[in-house]
Protein backbone atom coordinates (compact mmCIF):
# COMPACT_ATOMS: atom_id res chain seq x y z
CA UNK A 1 -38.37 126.77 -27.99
CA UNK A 2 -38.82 130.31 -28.48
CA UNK A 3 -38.15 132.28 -25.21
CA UNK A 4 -40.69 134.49 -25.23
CA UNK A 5 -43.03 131.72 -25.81
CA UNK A 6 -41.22 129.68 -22.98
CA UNK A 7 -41.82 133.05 -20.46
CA UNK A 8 -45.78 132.90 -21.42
CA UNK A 9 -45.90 129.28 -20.77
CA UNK A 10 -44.42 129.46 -17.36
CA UNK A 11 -46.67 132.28 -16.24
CA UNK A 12 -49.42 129.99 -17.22
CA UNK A 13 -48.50 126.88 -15.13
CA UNK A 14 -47.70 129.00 -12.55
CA UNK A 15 -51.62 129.93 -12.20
CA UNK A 16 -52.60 126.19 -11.23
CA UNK A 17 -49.08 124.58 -10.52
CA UNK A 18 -48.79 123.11 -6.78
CA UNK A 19 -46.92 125.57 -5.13
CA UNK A 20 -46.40 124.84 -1.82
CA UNK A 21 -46.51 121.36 0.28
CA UNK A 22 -46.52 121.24 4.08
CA UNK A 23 -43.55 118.80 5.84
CA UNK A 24 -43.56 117.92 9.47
CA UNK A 25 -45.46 120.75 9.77
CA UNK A 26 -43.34 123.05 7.99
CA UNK A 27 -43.90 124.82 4.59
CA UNK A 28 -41.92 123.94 1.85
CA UNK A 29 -41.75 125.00 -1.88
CA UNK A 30 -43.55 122.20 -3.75
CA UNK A 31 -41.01 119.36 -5.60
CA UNK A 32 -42.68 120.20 -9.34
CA UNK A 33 -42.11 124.01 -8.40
CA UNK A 34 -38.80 123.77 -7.24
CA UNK A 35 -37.78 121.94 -10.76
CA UNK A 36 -39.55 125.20 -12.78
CA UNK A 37 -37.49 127.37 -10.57
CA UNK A 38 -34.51 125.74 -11.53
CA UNK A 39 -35.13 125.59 -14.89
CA UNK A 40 -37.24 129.20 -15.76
CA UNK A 41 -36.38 131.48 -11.61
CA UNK A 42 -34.43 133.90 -13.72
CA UNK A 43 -36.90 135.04 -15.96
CA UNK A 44 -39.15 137.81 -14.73
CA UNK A 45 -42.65 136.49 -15.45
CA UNK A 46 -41.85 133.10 -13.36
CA UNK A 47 -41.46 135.87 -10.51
CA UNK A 48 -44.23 138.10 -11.90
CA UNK A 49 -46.38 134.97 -12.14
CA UNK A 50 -45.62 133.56 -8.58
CA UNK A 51 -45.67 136.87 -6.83
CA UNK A 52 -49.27 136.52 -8.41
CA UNK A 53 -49.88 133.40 -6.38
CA UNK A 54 -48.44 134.88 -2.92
CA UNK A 55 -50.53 137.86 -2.72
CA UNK A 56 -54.23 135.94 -4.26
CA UNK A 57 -56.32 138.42 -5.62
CA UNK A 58 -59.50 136.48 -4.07
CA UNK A 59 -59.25 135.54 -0.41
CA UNK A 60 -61.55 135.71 2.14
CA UNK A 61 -61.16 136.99 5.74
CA UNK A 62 -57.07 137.37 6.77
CA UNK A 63 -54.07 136.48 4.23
CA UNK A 64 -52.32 136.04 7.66
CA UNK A 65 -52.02 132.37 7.81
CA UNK A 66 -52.02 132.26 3.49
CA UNK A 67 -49.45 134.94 3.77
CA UNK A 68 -47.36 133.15 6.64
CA UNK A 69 -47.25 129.70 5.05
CA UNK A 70 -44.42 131.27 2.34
CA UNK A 71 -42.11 133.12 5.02
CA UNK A 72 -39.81 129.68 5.39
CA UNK A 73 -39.68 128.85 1.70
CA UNK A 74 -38.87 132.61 0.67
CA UNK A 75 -36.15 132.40 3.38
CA UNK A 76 -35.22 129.26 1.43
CA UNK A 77 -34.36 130.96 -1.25
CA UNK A 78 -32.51 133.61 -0.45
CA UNK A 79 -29.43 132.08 -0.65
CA UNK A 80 -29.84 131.21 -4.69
CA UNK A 81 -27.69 132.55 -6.74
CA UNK A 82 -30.45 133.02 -9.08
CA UNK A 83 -34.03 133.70 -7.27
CA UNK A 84 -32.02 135.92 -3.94
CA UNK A 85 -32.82 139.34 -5.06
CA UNK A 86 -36.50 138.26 -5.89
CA UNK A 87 -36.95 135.62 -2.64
CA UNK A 88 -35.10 138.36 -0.72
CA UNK A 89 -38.32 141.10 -1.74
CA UNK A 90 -40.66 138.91 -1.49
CA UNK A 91 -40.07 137.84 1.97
CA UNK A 92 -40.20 141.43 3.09
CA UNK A 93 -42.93 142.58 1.06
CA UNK A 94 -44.83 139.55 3.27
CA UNK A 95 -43.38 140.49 6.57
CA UNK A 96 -44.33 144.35 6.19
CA UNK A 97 -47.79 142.97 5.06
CA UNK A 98 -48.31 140.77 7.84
CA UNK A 99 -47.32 143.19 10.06
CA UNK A 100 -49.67 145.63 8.56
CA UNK A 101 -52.59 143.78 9.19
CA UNK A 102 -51.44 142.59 12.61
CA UNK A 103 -50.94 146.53 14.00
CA UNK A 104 -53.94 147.33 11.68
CA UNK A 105 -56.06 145.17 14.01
């Protein structure tokens, strides 16, 4: 497989792929995602692509609870070898935007 052709194909699953699942009341990265991470985390558009997904360009009313729903499984991942650096942004790029909108209020 060709890798640039490989990068396009994972941004594009990444638009409708299940991301997240809820356990016990918890938020967890989704089984099928998890696997793609494995396999494609390293390359930048399966961050590009997913970052995409975190911050939705259409919501309405607060990305609060959207928002909150990824601070456990970004803190899952900070400890990857491969998706730290990325998980590791992420997660404060969503706790400086939730507090934003909380003190914003």
């Amino acid at each position: 497989m060709n890798p640039a052709s490989a990068a396009g194909r994972i941004a594009f699953l990444l638009t409708f792929f299940p991301i997240l699942e809820q356990q016990d009341g918890e938020w967890t990265w989704h089984p099928a995602l998890q696997k793609l991470a494995k396999l494609y985390g390293g390359r930048k558009r399966f961050g590009d692509a997913l970052r995409l997904r975190i911050y939705a360009s259409s919501w309405g009313g607060s990305l609060n609870p959207h928002l909150t729903s990824f601070k456990a499984p970004l803190a899952s991942w900070t400890n990857d070898l491969v998706l730290r650096d990325w998980a590791g942004t992420m997660l404060d790029n969503v706790n400086r935007s939730l507090e934003r909108d909380f003190y914003g209020r």
